[in-house]
N, C-alpha and C. Protein backbone atom coordinates (compact mmCIF):
# COMPACT_ATOMS: atom_id res chain seq x y z
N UNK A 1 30.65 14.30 1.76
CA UNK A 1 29.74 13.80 0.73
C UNK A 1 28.31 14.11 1.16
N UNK A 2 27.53 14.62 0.46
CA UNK A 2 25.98 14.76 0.39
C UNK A 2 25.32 13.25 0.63
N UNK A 3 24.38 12.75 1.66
CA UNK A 3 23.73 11.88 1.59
C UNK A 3 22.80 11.78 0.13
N UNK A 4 22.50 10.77 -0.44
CA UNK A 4 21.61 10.44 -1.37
C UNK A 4 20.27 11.58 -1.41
N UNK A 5 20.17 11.98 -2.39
CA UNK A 5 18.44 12.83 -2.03
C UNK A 5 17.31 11.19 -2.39
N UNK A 6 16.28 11.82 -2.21
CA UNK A 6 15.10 11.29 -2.23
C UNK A 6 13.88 11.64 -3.00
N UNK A 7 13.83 11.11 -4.86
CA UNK A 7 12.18 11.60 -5.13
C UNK A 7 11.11 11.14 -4.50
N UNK A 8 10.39 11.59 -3.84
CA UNK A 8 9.44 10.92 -2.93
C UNK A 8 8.19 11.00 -4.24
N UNK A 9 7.83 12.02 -4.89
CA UNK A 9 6.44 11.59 -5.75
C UNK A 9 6.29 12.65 -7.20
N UNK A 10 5.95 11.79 -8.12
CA UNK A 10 5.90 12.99 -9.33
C UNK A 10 4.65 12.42 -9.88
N UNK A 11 3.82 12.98 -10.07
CA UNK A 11 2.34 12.82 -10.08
C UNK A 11 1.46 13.62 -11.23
N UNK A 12 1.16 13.01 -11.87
CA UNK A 12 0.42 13.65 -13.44
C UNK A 12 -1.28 13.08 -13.52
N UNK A 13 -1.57 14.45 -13.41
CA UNK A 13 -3.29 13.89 -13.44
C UNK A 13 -3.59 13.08 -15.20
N UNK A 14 -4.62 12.06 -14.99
CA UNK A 14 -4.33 11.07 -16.01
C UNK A 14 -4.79 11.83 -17.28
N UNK A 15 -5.37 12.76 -17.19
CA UNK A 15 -5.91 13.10 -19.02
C UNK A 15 -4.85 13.86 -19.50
N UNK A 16 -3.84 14.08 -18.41
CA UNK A 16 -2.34 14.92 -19.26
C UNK A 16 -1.12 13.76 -19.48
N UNK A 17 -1.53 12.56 -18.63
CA UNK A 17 -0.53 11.48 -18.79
C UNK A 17 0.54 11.25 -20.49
N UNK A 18 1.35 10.82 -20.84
CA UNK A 18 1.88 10.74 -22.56
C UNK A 18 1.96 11.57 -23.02
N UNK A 19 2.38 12.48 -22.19
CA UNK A 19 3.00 13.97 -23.02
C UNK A 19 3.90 14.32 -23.16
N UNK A 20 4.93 13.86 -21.66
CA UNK A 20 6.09 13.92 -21.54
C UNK A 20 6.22 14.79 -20.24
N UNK A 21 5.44 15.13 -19.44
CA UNK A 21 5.38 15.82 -18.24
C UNK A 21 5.72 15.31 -17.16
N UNK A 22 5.78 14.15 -17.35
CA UNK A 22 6.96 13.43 -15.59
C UNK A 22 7.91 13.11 -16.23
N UNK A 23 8.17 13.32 -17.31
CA UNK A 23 9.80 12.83 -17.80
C UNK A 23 10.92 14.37 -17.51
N UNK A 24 9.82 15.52 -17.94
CA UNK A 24 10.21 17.14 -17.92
C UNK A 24 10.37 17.05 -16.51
N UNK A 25 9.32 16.78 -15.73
CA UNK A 25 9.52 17.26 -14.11
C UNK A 25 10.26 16.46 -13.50
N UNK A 26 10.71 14.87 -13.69
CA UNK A 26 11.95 13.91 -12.92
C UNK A 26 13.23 14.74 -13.67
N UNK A 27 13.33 15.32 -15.05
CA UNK A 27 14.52 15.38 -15.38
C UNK A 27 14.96 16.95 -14.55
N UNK A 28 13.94 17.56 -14.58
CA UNK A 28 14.31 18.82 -13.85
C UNK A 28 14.62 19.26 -12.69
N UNK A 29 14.44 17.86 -11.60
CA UNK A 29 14.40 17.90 -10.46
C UNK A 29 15.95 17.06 -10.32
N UNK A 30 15.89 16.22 -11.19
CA UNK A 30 17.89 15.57 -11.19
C UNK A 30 18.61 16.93 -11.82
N UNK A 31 18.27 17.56 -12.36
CA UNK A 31 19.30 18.84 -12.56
C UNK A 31 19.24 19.76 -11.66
N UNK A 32 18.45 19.83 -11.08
CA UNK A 32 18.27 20.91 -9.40
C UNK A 32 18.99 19.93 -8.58
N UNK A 33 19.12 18.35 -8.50
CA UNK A 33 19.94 17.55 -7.59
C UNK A 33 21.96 17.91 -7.65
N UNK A 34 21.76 18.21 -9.32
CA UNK A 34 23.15 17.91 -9.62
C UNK A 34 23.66 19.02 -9.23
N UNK A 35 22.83 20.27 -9.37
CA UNK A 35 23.59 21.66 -8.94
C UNK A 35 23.45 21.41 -7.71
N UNK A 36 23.16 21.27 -6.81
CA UNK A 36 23.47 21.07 -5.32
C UNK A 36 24.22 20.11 -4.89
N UNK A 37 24.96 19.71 -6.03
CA UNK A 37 26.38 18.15 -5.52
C UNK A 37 25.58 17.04 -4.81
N UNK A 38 24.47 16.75 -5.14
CA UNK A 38 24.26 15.45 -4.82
C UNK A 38 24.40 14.50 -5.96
N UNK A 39 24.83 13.19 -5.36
CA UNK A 39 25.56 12.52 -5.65
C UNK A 39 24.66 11.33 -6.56
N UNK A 40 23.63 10.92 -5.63
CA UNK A 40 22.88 9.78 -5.90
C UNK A 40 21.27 10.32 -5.61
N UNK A 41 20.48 9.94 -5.90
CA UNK A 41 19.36 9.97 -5.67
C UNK A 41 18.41 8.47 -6.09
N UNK A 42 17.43 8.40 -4.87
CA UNK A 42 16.84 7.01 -5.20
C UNK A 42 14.99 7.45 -4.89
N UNK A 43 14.58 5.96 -5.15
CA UNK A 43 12.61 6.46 -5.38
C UNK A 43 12.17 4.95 -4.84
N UNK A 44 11.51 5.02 -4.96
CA UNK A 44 10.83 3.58 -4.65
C UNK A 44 9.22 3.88 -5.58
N UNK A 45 8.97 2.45 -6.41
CA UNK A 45 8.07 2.83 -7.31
C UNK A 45 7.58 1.33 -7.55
N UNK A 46 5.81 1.20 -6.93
CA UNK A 46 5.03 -0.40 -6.90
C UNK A 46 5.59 -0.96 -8.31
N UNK A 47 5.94 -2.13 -8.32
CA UNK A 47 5.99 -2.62 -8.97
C UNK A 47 4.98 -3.28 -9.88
N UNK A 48 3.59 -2.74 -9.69
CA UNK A 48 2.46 -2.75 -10.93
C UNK A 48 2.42 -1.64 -11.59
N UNK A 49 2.96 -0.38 -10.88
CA UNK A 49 3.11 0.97 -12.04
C UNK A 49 3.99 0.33 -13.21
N UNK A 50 3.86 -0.45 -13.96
CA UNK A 50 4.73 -0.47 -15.51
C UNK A 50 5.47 0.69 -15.94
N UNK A 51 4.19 1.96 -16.20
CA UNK A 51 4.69 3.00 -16.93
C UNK A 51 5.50 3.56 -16.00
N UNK A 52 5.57 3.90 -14.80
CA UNK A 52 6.43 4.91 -13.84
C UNK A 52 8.05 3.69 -14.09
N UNK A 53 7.80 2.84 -14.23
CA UNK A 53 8.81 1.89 -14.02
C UNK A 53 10.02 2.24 -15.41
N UNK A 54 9.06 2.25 -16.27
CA UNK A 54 9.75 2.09 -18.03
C UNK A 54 10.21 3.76 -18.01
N UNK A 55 9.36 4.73 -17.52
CA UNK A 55 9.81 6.25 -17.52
C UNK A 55 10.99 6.34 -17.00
N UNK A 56 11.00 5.74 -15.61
CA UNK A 56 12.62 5.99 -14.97
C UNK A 56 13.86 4.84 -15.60
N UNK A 57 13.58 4.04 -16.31
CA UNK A 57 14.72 3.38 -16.93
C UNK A 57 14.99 3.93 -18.01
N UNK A 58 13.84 4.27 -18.78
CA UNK A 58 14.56 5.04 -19.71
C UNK A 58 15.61 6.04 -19.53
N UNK A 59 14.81 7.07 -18.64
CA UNK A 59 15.71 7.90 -18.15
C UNK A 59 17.63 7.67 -17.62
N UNK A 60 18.02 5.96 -17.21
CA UNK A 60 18.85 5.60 -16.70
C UNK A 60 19.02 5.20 -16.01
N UNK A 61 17.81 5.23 -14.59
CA UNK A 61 17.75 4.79 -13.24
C UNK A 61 17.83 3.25 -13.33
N UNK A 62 18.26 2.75 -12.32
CA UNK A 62 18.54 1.28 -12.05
C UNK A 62 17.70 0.80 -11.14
N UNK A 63 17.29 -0.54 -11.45
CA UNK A 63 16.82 -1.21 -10.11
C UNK A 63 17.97 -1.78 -9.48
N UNK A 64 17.74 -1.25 -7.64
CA UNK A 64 19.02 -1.51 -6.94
C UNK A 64 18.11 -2.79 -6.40
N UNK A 65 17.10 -2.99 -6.22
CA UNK A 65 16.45 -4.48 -5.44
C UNK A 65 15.03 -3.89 -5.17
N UNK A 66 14.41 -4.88 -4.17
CA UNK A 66 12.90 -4.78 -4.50
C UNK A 66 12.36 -5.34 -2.55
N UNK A 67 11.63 -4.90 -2.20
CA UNK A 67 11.08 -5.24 -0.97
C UNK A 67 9.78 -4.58 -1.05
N UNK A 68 9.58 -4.89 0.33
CA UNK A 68 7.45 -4.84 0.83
C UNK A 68 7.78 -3.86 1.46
N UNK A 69 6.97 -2.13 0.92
CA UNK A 69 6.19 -1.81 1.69
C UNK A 69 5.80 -2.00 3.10
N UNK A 70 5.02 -0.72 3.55
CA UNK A 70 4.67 -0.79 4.69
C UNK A 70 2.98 -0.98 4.95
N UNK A 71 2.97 -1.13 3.45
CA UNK A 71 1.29 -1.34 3.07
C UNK A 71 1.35 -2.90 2.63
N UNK A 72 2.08 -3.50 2.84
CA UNK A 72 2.45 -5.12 2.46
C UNK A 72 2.60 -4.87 0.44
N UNK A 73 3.11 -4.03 0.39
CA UNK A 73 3.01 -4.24 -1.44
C UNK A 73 4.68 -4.19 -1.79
N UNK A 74 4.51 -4.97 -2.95
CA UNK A 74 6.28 -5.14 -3.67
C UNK A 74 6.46 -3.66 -4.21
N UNK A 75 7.59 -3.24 -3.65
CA UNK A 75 8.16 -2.29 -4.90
C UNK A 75 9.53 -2.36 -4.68
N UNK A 76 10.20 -1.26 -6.32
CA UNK A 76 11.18 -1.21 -6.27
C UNK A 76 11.94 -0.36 -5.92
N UNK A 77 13.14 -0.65 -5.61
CA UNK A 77 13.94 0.60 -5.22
C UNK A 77 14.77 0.69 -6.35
N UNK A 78 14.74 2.07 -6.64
CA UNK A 78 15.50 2.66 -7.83
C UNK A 78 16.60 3.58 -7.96
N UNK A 79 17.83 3.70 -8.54
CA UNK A 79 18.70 5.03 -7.76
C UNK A 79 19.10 5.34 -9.33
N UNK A 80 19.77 6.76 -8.93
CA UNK A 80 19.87 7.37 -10.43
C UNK A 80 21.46 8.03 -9.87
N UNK A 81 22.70 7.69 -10.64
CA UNK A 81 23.95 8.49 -9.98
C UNK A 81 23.70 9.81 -10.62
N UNK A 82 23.66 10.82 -10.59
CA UNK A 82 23.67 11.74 -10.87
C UNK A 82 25.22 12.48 -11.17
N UNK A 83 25.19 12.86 -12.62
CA UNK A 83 26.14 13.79 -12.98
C UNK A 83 26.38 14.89 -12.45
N UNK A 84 27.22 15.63 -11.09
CA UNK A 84 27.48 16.78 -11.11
C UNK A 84 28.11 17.70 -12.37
N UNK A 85 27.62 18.79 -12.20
CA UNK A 85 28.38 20.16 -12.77
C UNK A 85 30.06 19.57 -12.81
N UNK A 86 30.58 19.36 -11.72
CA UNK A 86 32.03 18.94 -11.69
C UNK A 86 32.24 17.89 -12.57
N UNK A 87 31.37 16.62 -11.69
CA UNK A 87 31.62 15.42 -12.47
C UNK A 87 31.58 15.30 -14.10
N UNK A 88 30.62 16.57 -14.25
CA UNK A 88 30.55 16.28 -15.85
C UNK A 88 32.02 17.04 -16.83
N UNK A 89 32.68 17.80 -15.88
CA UNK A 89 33.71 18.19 -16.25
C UNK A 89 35.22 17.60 -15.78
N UNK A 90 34.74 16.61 -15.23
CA UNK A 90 36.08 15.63 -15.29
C UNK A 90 35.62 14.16 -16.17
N UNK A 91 34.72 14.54 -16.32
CA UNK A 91 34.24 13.37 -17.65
C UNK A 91 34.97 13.65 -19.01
N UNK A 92 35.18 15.34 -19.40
CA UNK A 92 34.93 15.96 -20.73
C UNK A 92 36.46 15.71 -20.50
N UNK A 93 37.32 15.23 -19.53
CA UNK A 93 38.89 16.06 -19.57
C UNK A 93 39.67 15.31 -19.70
């Protein structure tokens, strides 16, 4: 089994923010996850970002729980199972 990957940061300078450009670049980077058989992937995201928060649920991601930082701040931890190529073909069968 592939250990979990890791989005570490997807970052949109603010006058391009509401376009749909971290939704294009998280979704494109879980389809570069899925062709490489990873399984799970998780993020950690402050829990005052609202919008980064509502982007990845929409998307599907879950909150798995919530802890402090190493900067003393709350955030969450988030994981997304990811559909393999395979998996999506023992889904269809």
């Amino acid at each position: 089994m592939i250990p979990p990957a890791s989005l570490t940061l997807v970052a949109v300078a603010p006058e391009h923010r509401r376009r749909g450009i971290g939704d294009r670049l998280t979704r494109a980077f879980l389809r570069e996850m899925a062709s490489r058989g990873t399984d799970r992937v998780k993020l950690a995201v402050s829990v005052s970002n609202e919008a980064a928060l509502s982007l990845y649920v929409k998307q599907g991601w879950r909150v798995a729980g919530c802890y402090r930082s190493s900067e003393d701040r709350l955030a969450y931890r988030l994981i997304y199972e990811v559909a393999s190529p395979a998996t999506r073909e023992d889904r269809a069968a």
